[in-house]
PDB file of N, CA and C in Angstrom:
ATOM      1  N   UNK A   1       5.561   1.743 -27.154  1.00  0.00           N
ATOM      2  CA  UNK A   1       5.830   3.116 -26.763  1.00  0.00           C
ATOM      3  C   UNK A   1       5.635   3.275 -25.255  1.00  0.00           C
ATOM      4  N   UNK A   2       4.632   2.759 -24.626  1.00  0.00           N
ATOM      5  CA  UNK A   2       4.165   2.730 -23.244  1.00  0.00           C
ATOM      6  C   UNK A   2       5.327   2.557 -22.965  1.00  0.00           C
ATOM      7  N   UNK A   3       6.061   0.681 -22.872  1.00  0.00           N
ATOM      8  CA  UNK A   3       7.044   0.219 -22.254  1.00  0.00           C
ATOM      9  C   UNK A   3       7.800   0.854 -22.133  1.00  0.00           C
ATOM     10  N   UNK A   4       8.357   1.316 -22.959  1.00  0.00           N
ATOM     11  CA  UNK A   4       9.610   2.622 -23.378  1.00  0.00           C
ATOM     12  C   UNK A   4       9.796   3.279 -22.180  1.00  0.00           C
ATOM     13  N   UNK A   5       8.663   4.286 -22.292  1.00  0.00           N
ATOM     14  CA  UNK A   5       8.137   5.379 -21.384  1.00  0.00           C
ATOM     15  C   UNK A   5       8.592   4.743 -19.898  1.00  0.00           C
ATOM     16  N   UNK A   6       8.111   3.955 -19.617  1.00  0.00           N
ATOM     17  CA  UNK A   6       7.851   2.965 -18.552  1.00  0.00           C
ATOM     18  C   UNK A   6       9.449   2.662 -17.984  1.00  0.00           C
ATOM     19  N   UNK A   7       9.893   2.042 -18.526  1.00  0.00           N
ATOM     20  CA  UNK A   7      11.606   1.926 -18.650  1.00  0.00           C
ATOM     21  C   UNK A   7      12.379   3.049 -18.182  1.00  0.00           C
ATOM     22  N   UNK A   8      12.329   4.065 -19.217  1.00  0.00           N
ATOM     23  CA  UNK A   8      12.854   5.562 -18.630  1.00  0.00           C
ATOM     24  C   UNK A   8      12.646   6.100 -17.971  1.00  0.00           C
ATOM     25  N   UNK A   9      10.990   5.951 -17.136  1.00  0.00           N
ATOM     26  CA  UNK A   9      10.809   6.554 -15.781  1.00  0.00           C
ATOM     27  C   UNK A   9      10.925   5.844 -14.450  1.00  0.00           C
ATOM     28  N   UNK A  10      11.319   4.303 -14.409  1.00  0.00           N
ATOM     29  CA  UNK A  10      12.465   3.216 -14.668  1.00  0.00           C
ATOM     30  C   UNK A  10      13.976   3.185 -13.604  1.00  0.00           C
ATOM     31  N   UNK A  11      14.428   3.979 -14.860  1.00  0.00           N
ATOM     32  CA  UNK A  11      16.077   4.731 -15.049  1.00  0.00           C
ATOM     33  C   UNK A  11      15.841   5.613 -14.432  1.00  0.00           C
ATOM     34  N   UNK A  12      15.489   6.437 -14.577  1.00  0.00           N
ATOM     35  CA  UNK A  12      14.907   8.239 -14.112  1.00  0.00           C
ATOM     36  C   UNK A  12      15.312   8.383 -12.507  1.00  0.00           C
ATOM     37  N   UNK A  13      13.595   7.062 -11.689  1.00  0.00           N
ATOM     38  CA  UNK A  13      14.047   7.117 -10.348  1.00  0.00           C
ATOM     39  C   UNK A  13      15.050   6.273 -10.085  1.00  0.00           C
ATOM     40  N   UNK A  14      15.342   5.640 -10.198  1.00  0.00           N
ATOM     41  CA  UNK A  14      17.184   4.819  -9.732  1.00  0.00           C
ATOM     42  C   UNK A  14      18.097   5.821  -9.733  1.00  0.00           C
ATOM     43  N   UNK A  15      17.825   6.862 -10.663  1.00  0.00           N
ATOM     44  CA  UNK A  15      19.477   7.468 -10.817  1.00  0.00           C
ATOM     45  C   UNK A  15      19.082   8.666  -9.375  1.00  0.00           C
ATOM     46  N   UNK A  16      17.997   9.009  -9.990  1.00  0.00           N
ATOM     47  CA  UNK A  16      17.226   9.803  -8.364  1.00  0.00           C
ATOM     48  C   UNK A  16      17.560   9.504  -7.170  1.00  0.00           C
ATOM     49  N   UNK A  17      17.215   8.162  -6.925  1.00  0.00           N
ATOM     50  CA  UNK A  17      17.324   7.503  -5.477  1.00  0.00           C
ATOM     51  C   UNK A  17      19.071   7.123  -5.505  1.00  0.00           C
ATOM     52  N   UNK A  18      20.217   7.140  -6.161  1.00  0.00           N
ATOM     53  CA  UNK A  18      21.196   6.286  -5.996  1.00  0.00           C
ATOM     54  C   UNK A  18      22.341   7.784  -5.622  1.00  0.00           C
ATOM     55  N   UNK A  19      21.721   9.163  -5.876  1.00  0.00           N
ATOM     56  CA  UNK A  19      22.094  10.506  -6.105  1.00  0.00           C
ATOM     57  C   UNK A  19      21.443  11.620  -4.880  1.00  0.00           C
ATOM     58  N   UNK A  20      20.954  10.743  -4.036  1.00  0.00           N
ATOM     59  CA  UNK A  20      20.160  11.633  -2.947  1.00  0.00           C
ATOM     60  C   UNK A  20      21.148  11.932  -2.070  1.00  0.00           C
ATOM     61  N   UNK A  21      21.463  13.120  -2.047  1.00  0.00           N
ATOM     62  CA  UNK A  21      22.777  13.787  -1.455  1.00  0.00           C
ATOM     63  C   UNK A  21      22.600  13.622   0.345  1.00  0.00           C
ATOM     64  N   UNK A  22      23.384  13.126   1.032  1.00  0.00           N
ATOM     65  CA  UNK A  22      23.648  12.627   2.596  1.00  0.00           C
ATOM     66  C   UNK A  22      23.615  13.728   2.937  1.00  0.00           C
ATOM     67  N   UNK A  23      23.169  13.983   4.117  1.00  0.00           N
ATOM     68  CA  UNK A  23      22.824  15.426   5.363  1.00  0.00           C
ATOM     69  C   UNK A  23      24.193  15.120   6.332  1.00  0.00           C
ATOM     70  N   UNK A  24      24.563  16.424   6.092  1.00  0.00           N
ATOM     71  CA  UNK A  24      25.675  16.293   6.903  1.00  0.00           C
ATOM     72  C   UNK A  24      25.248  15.888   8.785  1.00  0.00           C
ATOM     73  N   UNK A  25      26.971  15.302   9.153  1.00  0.00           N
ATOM     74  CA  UNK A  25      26.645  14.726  10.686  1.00  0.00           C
ATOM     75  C   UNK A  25      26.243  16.131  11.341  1.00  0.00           C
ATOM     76  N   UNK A  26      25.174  16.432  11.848  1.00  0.00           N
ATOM     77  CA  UNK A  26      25.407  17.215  13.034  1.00  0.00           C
ATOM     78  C   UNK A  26      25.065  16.542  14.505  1.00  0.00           C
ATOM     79  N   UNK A  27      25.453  17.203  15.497  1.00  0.00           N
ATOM     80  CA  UNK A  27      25.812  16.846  16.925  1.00  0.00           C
ATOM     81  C   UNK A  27      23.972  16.702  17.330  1.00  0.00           C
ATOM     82  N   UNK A  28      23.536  15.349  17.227  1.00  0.00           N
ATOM     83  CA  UNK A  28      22.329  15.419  17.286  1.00  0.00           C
ATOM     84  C   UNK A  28      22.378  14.097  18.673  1.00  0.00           C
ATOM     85  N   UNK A  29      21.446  14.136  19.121  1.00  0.00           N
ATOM     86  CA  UNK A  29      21.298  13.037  20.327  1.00  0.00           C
ATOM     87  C   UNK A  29      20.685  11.964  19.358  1.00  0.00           C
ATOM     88  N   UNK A  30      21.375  10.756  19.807  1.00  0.00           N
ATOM     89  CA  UNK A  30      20.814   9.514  19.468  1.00  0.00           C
ATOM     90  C   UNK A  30      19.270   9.315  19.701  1.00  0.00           C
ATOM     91  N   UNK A  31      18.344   8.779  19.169  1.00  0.00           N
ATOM     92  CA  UNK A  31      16.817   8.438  18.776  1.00  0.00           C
ATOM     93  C   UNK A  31      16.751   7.671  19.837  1.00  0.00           C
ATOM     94  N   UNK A  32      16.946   6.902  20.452  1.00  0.00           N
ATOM     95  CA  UNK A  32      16.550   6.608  21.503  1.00  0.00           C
ATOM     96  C   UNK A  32      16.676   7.202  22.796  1.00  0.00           C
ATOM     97  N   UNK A  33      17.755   8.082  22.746  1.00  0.00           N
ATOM     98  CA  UNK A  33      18.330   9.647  24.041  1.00  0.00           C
ATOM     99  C   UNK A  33      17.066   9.575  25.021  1.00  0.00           C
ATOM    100  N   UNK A  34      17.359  10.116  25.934  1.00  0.00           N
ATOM    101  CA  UNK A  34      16.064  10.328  26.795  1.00  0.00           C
ATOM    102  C   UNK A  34      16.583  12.559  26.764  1.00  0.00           C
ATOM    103  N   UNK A  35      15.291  13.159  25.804  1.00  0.00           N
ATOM    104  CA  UNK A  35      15.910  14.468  26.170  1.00  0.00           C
ATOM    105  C   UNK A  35      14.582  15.115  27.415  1.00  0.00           C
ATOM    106  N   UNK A  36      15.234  16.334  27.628  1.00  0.00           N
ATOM    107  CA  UNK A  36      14.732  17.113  28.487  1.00  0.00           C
ATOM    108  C   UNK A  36      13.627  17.984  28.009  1.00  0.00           C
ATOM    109  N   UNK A  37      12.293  17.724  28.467  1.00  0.00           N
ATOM    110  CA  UNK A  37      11.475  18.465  28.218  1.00  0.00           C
ATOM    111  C   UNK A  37      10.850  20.095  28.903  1.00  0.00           C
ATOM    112  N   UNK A  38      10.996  20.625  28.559  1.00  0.00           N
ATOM    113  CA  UNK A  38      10.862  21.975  29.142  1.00  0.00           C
ATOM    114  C   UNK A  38       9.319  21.961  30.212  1.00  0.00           C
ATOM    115  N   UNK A  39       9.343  22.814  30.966  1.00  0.00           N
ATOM    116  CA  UNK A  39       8.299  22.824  32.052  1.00  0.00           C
ATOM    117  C   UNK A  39       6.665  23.150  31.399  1.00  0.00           C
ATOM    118  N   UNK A  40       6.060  22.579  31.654  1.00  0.00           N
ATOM    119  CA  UNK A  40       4.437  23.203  30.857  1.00  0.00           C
ATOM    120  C   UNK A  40       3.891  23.884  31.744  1.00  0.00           C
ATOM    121  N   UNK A  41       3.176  25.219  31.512  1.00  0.00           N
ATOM    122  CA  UNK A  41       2.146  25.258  32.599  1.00  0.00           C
ATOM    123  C   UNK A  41       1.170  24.324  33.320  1.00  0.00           C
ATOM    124  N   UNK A  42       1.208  24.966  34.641  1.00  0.00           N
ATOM    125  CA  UNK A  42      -0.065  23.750  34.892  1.00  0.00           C
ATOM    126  C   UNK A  42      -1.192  24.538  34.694  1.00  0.00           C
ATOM    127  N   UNK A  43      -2.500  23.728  34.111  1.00  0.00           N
ATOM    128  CA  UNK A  43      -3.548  24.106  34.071  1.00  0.00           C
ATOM    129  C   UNK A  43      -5.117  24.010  35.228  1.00  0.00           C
ATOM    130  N   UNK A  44      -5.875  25.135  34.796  1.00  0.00           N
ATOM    131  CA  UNK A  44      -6.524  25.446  35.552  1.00  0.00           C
ATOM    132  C   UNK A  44      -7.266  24.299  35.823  1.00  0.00           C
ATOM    133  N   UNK A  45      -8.127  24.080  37.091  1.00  0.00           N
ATOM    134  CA  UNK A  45      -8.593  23.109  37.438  1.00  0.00           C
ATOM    135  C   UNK A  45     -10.123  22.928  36.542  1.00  0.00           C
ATOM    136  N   UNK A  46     -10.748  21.491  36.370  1.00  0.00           N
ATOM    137  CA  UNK A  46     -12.117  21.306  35.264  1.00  0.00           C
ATOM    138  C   UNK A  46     -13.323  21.870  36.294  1.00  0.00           C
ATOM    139  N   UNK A  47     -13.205  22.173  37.235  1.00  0.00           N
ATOM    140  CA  UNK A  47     -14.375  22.350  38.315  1.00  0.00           C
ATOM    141  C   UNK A  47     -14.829  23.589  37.140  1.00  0.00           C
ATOM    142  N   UNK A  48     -16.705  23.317  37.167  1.00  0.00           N
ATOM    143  CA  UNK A  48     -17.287  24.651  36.476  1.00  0.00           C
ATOM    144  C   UNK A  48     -17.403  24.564  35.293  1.00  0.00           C
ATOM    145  N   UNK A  49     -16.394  24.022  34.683  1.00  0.00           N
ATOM    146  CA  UNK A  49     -16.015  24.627  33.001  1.00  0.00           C
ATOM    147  C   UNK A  49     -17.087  23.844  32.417  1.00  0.00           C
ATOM    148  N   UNK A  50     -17.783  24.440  31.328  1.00  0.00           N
ATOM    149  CA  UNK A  50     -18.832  24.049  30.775  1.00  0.00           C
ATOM    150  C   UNK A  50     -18.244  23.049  29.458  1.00  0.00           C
ATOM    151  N   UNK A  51     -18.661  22.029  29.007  1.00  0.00           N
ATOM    152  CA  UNK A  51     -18.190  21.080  28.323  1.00  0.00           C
ATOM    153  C   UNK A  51     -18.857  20.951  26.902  1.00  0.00           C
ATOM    154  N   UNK A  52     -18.565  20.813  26.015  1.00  0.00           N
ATOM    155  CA  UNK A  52     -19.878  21.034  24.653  1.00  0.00           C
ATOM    156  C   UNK A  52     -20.456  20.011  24.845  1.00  0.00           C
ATOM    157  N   UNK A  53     -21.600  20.339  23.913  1.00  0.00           N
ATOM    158  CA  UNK A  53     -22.779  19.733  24.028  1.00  0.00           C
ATOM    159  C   UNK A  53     -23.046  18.378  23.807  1.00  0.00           C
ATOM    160  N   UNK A  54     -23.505  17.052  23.973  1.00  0.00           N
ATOM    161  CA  UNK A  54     -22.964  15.526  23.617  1.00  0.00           C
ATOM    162  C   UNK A  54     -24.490  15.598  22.950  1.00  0.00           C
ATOM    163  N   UNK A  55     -24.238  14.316  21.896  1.00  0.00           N
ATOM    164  CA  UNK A  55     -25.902  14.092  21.190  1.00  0.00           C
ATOM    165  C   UNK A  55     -26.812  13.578  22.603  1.00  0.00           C
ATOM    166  N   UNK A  56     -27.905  14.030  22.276  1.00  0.00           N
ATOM    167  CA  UNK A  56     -28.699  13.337  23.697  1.00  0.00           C
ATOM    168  C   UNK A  56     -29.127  11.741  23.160  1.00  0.00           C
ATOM    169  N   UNK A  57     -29.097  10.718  24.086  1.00  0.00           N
ATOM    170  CA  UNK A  57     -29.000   9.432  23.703  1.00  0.00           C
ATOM    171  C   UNK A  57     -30.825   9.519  23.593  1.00  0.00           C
ATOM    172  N   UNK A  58     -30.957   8.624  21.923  1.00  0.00           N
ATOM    173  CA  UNK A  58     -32.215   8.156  22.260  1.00  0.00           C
ATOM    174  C   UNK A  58     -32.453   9.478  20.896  1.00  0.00           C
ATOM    175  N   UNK A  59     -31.940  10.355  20.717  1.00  0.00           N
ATOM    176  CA  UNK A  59     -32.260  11.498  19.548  1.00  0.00           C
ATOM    177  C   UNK A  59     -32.232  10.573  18.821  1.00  0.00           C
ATOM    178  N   UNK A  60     -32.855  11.150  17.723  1.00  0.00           N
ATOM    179  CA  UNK A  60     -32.608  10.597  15.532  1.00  0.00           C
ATOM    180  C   UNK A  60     -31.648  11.276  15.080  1.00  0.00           C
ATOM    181  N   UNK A  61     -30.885   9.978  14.251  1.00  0.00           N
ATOM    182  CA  UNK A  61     -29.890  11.010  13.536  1.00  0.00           C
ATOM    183  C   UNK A  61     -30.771  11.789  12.450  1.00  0.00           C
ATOM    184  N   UNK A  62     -30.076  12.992  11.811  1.00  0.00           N
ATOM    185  CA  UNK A  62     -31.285  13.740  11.014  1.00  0.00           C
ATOM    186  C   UNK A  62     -31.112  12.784   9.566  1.00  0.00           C
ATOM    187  N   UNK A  63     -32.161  12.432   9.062  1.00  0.00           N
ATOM    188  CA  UNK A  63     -31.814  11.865   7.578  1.00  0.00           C
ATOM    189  C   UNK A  63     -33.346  11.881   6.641  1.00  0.00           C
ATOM    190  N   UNK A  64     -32.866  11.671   5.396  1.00  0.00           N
ATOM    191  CA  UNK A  64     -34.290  11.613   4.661  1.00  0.00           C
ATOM    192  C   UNK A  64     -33.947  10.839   3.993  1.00  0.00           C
ATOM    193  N   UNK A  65     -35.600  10.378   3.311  1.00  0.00           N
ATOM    194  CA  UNK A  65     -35.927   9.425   2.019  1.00  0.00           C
ATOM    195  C   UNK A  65     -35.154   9.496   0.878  1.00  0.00           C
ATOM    196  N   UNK A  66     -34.979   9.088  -0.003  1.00  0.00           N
ATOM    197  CA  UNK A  66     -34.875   9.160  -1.425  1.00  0.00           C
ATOM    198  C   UNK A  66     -35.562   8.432  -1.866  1.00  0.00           C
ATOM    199  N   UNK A  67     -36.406   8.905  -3.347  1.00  0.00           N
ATOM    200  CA  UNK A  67     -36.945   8.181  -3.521  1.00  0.00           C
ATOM    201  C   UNK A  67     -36.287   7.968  -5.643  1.00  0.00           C
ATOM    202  N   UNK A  68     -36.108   6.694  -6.255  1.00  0.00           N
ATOM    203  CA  UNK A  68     -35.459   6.816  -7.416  1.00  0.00           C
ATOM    204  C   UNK A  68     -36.818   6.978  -8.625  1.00  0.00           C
ATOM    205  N   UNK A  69     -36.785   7.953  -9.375  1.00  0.00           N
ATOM    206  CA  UNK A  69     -38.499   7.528 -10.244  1.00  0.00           C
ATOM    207  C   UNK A  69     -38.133   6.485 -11.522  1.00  0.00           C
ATOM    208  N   UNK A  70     -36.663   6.091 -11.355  1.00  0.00           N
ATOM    209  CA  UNK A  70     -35.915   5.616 -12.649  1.00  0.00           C
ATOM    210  C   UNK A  70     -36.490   4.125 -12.084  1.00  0.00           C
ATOM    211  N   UNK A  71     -36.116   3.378 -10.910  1.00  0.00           N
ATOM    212  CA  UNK A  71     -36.096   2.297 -10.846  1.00  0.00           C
ATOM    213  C   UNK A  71     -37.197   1.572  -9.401  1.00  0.00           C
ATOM    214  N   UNK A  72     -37.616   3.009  -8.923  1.00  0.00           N
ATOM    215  CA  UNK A  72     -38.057   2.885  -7.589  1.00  0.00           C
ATOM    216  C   UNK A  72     -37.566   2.770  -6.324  1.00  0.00           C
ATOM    217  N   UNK A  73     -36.158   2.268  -6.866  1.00  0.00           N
ATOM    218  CA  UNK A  73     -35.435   2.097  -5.248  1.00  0.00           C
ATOM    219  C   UNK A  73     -35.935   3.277  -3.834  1.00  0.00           C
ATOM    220  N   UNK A  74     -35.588   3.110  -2.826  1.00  0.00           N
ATOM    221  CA  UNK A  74     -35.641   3.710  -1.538  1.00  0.00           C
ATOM    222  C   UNK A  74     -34.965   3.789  -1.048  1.00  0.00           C
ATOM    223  N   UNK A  75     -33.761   5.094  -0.571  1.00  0.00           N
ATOM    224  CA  UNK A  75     -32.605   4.867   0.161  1.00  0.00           C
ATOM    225  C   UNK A  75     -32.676   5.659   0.905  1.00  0.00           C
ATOM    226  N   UNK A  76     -31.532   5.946   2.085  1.00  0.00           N
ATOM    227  CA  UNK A  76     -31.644   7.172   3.183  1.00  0.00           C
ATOM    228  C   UNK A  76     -30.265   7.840   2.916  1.00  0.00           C
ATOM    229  N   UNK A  77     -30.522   9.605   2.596  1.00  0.00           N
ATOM    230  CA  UNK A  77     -29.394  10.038   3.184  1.00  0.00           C
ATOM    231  C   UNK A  77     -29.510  10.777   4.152  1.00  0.00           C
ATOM    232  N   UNK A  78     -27.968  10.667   4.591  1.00  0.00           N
ATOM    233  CA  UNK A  78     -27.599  11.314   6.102  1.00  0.00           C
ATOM    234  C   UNK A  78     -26.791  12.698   5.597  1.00  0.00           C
ATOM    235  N   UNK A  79     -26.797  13.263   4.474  1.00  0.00           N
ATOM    236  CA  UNK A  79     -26.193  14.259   4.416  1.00  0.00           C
ATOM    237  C   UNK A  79     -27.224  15.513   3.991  1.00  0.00           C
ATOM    238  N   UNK A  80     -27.908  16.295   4.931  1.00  0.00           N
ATOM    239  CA  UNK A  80     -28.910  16.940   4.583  1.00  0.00           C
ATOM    240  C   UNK A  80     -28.729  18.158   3.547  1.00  0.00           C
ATOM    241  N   UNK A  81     -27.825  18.665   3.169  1.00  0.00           N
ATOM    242  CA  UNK A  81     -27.157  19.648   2.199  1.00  0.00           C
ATOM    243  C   UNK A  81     -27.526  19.243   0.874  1.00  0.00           C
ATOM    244  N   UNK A  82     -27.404  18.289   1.292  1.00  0.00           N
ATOM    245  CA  UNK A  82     -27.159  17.599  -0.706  1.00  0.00           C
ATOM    246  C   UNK A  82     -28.862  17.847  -1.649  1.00  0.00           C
ATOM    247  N   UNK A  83     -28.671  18.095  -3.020  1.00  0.00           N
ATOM    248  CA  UNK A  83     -29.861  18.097  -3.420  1.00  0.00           C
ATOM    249  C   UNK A  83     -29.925  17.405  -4.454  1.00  0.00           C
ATOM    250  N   UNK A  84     -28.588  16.781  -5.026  1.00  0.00           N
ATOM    251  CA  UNK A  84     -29.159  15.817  -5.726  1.00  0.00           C
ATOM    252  C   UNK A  84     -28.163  14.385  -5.698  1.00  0.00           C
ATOM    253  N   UNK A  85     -28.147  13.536  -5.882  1.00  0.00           N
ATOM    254  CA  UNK A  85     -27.457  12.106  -5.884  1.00  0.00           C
ATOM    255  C   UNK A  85     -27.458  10.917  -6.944  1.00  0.00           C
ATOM    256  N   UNK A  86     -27.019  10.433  -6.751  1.00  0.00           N
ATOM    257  CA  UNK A  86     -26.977   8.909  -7.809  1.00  0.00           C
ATOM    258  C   UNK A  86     -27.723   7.894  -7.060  1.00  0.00           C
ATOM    259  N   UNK A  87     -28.686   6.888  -7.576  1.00  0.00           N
ATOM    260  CA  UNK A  87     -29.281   5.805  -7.404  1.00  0.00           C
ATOM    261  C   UNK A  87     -28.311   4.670  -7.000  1.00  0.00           C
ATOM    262  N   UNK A  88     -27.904   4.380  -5.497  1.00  0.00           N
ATOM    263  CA  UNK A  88     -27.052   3.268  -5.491  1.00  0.00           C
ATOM    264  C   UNK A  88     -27.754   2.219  -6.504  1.00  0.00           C
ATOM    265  N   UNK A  89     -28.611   1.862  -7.222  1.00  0.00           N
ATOM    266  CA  UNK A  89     -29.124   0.655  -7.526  1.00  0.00           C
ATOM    267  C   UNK A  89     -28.893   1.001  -9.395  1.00  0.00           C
ATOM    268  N   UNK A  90     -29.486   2.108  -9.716  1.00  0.00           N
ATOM    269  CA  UNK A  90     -29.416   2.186 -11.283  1.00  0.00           C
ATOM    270  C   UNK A  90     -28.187   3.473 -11.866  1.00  0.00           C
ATOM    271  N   UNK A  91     -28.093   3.904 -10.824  1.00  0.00           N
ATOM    272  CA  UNK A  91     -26.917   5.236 -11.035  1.00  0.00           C
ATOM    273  C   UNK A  91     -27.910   6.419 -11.618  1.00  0.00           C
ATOM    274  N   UNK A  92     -29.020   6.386 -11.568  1.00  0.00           N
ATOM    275  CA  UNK A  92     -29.415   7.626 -11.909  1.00  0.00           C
ATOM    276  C   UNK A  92     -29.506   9.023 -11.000  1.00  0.00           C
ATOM    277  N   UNK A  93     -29.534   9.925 -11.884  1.00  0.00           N
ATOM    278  CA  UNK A  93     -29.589  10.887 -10.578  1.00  0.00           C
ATOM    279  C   UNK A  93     -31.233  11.353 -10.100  1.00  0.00           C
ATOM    280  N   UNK A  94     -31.036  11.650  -8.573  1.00  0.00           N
ATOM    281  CA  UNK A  94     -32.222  11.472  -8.337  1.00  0.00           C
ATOM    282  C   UNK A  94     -32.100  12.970  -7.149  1.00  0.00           C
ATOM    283  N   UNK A  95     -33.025  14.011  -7.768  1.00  0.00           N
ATOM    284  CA  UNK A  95     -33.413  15.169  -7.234  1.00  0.00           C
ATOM    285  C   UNK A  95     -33.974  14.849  -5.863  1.00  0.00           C
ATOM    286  N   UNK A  96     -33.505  16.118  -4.506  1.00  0.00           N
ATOM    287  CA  UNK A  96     -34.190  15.671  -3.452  1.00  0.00           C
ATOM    288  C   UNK A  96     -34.490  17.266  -3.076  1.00  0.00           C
TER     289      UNK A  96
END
């Protein structure tokens, strides 16, 4: 029954792909063309402008323990939101 199935969806896309209706020619520049790009503003100069904030080198990334009570393992996550997870080691879930 699978095969079947399999077969007819098969047939299905062939007749799909052999029936994909052509876009008519329009007056388009060749893909390699060199076209004309319209003028951009120029922009204001970087003098002043305040820049966001970069990690300061030498910080901790923020992370905590886990600890598993299923198997004991010890792991770290880096996603502080989370409150509960799976035991990379036994798959249990483990409350944080």
């Amino acid at each position: 029954m699978k095969r079947k199935q399999q077969r007819e969806l098969v047939e299905l896309t062939e007749q799909m792909i052999n029936n994909v209706p052509q876009l008519p020619n329009q007056d388009q520049p060749p893909i390699n063309a060199d076209i004309a790009l319209p003028d951009l503003p120029t922009l204001p100069p970087v003098d002043g402008a305040s820049l966001p904030p970069l990690p300061m080198p030498g910080m901790a990334v923020p992370q905590k323990e886990a600890n598993c009570l299923e198997c004991a393992a010890k792991f770290t996550i880096k996603d502080l939101r989370l409150t509960k997870v799976k035991c990379p080691v036994c798959d249990a879930v483990v409350q944080l």
